[in-house]
Protein backbone atom coordinates (compact mmCIF):
# COMPACT_ATOMS: atom_id res chain seq x y z
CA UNK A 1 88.63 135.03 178.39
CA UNK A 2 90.21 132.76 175.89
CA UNK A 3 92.54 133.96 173.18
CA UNK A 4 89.93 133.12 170.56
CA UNK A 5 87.37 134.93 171.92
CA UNK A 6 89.05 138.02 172.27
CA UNK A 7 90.49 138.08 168.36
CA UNK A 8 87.23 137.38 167.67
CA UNK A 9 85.40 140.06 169.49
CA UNK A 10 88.28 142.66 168.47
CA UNK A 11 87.83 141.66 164.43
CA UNK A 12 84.35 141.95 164.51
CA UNK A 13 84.15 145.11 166.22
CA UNK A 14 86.75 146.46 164.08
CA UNK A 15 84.56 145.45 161.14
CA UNK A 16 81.82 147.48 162.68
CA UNK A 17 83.66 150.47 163.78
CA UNK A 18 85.19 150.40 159.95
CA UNK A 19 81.85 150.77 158.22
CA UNK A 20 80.48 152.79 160.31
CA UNK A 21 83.58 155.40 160.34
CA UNK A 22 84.20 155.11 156.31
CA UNK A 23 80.56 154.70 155.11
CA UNK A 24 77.75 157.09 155.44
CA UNK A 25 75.82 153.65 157.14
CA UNK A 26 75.00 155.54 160.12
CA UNK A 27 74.22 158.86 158.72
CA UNK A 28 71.44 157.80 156.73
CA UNK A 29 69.84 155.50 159.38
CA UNK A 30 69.78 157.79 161.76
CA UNK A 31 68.38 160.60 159.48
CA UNK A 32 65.86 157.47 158.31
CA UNK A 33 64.84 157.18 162.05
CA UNK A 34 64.76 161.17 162.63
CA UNK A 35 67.88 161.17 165.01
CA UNK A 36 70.15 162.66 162.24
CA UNK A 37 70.67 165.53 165.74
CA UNK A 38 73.16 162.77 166.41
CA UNK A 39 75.01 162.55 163.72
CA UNK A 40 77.43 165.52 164.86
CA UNK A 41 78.47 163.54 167.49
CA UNK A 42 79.56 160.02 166.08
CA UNK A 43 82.90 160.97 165.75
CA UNK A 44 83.03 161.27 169.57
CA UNK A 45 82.02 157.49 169.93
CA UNK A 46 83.13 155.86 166.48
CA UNK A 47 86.44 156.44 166.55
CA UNK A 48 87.67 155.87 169.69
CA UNK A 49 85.49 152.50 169.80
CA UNK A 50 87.71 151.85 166.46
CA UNK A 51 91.31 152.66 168.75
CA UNK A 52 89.81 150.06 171.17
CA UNK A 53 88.44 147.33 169.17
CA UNK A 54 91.84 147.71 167.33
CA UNK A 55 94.10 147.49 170.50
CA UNK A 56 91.51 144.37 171.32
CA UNK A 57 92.72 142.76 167.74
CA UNK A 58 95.96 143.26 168.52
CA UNK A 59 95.90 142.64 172.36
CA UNK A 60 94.77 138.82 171.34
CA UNK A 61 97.31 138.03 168.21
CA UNK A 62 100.03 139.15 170.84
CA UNK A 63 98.46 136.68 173.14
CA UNK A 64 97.41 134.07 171.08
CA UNK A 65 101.93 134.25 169.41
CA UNK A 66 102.79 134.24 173.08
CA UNK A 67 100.54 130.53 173.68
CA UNK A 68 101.86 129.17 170.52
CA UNK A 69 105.75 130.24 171.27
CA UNK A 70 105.49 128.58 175.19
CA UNK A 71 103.84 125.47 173.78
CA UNK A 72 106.03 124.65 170.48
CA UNK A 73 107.82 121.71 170.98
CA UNK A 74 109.91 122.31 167.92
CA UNK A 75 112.69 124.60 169.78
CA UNK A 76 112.84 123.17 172.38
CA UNK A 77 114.47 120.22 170.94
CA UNK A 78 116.82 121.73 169.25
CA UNK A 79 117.88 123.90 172.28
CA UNK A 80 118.47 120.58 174.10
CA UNK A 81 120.56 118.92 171.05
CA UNK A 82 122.98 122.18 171.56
């Protein structure tokens, strides 16, 4: 997967997981729908989707500082006028 992709996919569902965890979003759709029997179980599946979308987000700006320290140019010149 490319870094982008990943930062991408771990922001978004960070977003996601956010709203859903701090808002009532999903407590009032569901009870809209008639599956508020659900609701006592979100915290089972919210916030550990919010640990890994999190670890995601921060899996890819580790990766995409790693690509941008092996490819800058910038010191390794100066390590080679020392």
């Amino acid at each position: 997967m490319k870094d982008a992709t990943i930062l991408k996919t771990g922001i978004i569902g960070t977003v996601i997981a956010a709203i859903c965890c701090a808002t009532p979003v999903l407590v009032v759709a569901l009870g809209a729908l008639g599956l508020s029997a659900w609701v006592g179980g979100l915290d089972y599946v919210l916030l550990p989707s919010l640990a890994v979308f999190l670890s995601l987000t921060a899996y890819g700006l580790w990766r995409r500082t790693r690509a941008a320290a092996c490819c800058d140019t910038s010191t390794q010149t100066n390590k080679e006028r020392d």
